[in-house]
N, C-alpha and C. Protein backbone atom coordinates (compact mmCIF):
# COMPACT_ATOMS: atom_id res chain seq x y z
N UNK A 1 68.82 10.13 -2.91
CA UNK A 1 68.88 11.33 -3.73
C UNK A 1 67.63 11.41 -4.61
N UNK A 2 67.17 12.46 -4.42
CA UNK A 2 65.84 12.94 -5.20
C UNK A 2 66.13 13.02 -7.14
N UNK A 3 65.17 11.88 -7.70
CA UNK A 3 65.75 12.68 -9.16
C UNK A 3 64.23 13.03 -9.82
N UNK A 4 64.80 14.71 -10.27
CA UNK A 4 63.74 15.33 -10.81
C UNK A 4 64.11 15.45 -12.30
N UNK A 5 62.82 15.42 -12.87
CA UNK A 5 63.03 15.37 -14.88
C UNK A 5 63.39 16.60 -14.85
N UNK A 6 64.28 17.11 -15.81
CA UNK A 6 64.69 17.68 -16.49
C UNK A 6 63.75 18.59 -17.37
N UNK A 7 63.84 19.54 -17.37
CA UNK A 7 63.24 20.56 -18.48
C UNK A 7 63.09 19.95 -20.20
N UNK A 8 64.34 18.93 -20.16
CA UNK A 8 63.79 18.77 -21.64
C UNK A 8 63.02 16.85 -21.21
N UNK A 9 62.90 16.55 -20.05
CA UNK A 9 62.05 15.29 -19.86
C UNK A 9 60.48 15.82 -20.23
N UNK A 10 60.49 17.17 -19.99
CA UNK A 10 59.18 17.62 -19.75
C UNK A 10 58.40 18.59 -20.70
N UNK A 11 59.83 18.99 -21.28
CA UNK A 11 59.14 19.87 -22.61
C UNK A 11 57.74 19.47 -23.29
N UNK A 12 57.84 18.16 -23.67
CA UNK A 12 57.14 17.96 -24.80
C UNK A 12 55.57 18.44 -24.10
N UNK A 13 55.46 18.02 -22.53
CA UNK A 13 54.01 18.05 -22.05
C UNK A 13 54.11 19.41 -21.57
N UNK A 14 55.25 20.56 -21.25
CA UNK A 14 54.63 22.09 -21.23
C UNK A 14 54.40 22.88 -22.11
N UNK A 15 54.89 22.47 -23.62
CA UNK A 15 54.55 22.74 -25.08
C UNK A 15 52.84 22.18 -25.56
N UNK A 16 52.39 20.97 -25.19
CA UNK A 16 51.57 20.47 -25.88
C UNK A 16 50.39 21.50 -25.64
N UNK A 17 49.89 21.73 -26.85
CA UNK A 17 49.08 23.02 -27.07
C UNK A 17 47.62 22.52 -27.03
N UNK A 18 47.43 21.08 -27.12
CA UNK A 18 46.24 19.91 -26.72
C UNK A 18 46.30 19.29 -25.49
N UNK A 19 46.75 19.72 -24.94
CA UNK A 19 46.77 19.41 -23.74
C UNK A 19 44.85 18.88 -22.71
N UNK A 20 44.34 17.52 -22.86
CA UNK A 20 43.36 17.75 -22.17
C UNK A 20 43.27 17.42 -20.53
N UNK A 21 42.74 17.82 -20.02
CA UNK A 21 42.67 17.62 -18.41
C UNK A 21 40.80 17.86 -17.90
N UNK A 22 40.60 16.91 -17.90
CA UNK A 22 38.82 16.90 -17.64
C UNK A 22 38.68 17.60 -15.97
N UNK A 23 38.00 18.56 -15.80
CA UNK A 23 37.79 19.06 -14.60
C UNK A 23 38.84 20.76 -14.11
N UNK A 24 39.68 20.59 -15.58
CA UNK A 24 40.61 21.35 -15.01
C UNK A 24 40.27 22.73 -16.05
N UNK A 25 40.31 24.18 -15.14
CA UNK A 25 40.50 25.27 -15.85
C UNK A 25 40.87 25.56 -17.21
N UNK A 26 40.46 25.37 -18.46
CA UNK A 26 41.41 25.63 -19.44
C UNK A 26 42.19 26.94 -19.63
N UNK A 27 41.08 27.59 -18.86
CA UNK A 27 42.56 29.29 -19.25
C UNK A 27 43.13 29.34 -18.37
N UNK A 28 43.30 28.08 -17.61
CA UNK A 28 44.62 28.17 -16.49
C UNK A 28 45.76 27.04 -17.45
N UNK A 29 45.17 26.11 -18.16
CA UNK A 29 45.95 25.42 -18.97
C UNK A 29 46.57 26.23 -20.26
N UNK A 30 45.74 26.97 -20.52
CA UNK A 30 46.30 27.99 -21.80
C UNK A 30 47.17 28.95 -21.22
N UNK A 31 47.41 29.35 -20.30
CA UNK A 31 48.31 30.38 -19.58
C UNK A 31 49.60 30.14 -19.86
N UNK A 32 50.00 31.54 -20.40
CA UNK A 32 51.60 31.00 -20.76
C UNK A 32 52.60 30.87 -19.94
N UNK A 33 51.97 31.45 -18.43
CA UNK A 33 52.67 31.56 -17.09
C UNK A 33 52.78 30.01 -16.23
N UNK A 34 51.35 29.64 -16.19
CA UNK A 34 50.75 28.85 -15.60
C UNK A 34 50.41 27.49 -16.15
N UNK A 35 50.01 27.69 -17.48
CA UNK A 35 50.20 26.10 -18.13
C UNK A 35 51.13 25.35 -18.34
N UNK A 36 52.12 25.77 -18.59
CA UNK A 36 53.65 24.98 -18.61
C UNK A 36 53.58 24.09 -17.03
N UNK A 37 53.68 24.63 -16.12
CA UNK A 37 53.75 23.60 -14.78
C UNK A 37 52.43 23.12 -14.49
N UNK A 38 51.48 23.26 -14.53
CA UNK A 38 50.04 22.67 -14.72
C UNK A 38 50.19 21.73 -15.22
N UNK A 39 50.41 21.59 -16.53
CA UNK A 39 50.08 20.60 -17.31
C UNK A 39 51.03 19.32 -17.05
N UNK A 40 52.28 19.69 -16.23
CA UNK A 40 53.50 18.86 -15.78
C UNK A 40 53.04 18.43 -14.85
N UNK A 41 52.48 18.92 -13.85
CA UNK A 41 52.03 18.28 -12.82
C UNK A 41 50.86 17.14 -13.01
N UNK A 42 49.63 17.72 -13.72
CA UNK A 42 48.77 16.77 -14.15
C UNK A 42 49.35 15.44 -15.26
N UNK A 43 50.09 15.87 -15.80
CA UNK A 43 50.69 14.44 -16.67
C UNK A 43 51.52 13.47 -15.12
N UNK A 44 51.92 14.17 -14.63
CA UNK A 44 52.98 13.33 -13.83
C UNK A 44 51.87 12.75 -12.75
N UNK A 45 51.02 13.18 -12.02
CA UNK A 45 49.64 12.69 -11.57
C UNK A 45 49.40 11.94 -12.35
N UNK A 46 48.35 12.04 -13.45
CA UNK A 46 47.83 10.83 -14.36
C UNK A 46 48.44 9.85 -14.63
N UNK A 47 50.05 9.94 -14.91
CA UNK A 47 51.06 9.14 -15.27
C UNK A 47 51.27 9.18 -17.13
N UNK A 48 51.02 10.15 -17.29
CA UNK A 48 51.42 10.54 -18.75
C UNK A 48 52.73 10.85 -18.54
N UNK A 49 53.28 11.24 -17.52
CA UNK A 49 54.97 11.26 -17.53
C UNK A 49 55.37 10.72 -16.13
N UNK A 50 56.59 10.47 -16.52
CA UNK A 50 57.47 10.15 -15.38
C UNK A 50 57.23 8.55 -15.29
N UNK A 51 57.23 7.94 -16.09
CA UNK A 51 56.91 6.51 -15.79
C UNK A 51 57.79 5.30 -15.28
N UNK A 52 59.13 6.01 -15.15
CA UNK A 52 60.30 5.18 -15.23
C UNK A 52 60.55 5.64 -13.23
N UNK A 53 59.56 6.75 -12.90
CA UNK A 53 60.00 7.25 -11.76
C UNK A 53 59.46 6.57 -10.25
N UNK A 54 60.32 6.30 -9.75
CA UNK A 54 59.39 5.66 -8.14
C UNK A 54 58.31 6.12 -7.36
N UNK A 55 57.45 5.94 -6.65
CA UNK A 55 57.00 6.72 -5.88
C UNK A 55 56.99 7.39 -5.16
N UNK A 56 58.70 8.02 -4.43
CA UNK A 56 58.56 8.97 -3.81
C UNK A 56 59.50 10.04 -4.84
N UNK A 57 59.91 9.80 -5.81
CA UNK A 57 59.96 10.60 -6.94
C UNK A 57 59.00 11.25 -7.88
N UNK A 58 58.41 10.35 -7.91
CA UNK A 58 57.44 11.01 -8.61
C UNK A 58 56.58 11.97 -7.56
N UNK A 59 56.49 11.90 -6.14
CA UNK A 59 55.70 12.58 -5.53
C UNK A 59 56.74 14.18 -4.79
N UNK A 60 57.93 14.18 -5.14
CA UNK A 60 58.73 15.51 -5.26
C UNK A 60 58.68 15.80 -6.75
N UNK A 61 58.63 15.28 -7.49
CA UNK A 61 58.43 15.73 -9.19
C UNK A 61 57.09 16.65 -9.02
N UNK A 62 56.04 15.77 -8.40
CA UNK A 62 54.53 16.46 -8.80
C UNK A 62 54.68 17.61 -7.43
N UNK A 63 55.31 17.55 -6.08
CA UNK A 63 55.22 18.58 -5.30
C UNK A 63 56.03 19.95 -5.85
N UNK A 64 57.23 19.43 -7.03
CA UNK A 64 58.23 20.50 -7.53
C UNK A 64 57.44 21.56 -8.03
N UNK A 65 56.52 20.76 -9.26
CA UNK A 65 55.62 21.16 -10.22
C UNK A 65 54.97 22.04 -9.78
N UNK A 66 54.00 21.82 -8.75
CA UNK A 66 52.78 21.98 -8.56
C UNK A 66 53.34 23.87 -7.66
N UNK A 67 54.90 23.53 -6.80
CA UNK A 67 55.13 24.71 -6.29
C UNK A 67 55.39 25.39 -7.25
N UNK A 68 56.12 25.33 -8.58
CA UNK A 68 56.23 26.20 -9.60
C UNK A 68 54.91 26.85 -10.28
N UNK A 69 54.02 26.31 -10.36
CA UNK A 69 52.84 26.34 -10.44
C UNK A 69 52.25 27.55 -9.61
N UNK A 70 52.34 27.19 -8.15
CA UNK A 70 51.80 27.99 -7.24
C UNK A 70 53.01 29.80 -7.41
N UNK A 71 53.89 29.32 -7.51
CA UNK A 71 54.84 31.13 -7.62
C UNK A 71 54.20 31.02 -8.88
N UNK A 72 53.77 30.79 -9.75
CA UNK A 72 53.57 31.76 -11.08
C UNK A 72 52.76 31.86 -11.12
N UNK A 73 51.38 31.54 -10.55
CA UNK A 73 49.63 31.93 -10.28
C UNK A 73 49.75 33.07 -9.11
N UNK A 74 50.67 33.06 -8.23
CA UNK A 74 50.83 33.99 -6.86
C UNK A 74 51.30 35.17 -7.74
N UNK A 75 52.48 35.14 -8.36
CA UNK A 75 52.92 36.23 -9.03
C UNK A 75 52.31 36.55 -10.54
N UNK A 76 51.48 36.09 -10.78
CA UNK A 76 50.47 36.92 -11.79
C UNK A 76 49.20 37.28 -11.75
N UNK A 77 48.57 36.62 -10.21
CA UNK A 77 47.39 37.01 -10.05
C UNK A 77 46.88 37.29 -9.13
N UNK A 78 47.52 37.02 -8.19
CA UNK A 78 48.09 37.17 -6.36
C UNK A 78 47.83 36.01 -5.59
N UNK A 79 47.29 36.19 -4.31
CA UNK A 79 47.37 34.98 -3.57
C UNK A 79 45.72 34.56 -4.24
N UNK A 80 45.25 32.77 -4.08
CA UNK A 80 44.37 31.66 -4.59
C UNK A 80 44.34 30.82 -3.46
N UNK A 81 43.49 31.15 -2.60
CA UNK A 81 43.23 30.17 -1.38
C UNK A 81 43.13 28.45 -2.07
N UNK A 82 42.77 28.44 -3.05
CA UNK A 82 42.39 27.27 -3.66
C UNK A 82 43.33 26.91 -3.84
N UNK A 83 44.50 27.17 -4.43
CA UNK A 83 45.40 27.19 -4.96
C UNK A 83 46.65 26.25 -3.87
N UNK A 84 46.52 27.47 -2.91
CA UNK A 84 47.59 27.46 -1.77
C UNK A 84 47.01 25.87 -1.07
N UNK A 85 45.56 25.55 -1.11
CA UNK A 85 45.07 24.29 -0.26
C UNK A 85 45.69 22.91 -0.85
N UNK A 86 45.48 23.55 -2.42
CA UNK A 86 46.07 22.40 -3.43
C UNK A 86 47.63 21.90 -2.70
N UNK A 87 48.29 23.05 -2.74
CA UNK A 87 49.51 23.19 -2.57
C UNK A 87 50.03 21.96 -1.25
N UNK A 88 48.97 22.45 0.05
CA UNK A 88 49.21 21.95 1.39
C UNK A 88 48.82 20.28 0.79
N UNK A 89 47.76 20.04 0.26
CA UNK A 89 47.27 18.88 -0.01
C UNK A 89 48.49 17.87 -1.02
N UNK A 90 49.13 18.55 -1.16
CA UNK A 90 50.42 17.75 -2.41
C UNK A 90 51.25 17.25 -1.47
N UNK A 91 51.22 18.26 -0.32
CA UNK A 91 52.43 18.42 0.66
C UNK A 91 52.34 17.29 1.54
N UNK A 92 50.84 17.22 1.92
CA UNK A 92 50.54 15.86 2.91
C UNK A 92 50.68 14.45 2.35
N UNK A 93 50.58 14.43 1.01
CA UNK A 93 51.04 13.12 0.63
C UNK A 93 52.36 12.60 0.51
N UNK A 94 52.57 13.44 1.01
CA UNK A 94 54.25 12.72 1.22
C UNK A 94 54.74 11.60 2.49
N UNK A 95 53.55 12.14 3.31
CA UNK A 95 53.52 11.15 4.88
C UNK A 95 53.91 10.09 4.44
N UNK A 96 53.90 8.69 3.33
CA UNK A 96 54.31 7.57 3.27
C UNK A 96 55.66 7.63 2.98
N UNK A 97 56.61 8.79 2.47
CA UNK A 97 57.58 8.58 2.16
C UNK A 97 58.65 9.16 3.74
N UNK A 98 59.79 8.94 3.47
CA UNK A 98 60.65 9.72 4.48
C UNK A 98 61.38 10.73 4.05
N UNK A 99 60.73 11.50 4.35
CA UNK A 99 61.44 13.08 3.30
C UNK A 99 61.77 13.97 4.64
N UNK A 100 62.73 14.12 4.27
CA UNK A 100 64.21 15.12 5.02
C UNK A 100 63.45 17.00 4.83
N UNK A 101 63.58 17.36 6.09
CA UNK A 101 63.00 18.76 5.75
C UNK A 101 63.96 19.43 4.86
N UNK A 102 65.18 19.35 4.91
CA UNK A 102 66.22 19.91 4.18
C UNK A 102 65.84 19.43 2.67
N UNK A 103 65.40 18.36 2.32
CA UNK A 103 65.22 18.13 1.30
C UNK A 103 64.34 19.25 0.35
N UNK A 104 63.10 19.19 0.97
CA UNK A 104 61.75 20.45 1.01
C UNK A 104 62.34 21.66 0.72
N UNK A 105 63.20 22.06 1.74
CA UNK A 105 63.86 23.18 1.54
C UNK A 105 64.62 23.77 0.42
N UNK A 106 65.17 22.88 -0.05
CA UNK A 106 66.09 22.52 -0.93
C UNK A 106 65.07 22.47 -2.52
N UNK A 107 64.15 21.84 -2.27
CA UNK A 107 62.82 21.70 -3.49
C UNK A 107 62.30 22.97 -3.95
N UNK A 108 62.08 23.62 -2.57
CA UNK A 108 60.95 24.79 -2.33
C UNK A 108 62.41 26.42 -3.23
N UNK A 109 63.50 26.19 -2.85
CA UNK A 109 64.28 27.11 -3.48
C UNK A 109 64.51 26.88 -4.78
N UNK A 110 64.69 25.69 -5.06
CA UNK A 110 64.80 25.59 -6.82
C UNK A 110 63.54 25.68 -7.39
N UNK A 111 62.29 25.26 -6.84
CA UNK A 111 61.17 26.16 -7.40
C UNK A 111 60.99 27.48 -7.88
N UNK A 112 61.72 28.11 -6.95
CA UNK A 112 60.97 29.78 -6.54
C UNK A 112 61.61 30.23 -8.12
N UNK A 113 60.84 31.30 -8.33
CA UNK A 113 61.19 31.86 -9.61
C UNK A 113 62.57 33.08 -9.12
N UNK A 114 63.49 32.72 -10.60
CA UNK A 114 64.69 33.99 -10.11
C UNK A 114 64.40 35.30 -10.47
N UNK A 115 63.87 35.77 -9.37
CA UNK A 115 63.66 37.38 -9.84
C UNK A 115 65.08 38.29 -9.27
């Protein structure tokens, strides 16, 4: 069973208004759409969060992220080839783990935003 943090595991790093990330967009980090899962994803990458989490947890935590990420850059600014490559590139690191397509499936819907 997949365990993903919680909204309040993660608050503190989609609030942090200092948020630094060397290399990374800041008015994609300042975005009130887009920085909240940005900045979750890059802490959980760096290992500023999720520290208690395994490695193939932590690598559906950072694929969760990173798709929440991708619907709220798609739906506020449209499609980001860059974006979408990021996306595929999160996706391929999963090859070391054994992940269930249903699982994905299952990831990819609790991502999507409820419109």
């Amino acid at each position: 069973m997949v365990r993903l943090l919680s909204e309040d595991d993660v608050r503190p790093v989609m609030a942090a208004a200092d948020f630094a990330a060397p290399g990374i967009r800041q008015d994609l980090l300042d975005d009130p759409d887009c920085g909240p899962p940005l900045r979750v994803y890059l802490a959980l990458t760096d290992g500023r969060l999720g520290a208690g989490l395994g490695a193939a947890d932590r690598w559906f935590n950072r694929y969760y992220w990173f798709l929440r990420l991708a619907h709220a850059h798609r739906g506020k600014f449209g499609y980001d080839a860059g974006i979408e490559d990021q996306l595929s590139a999160v996706l391929a690191e999963a090859a070391p783990f054994d992940v269930d397509p249903s699982q994905l499936e299952g990831l990819e819907a609790t991502a999507r935003p409820a419109h």
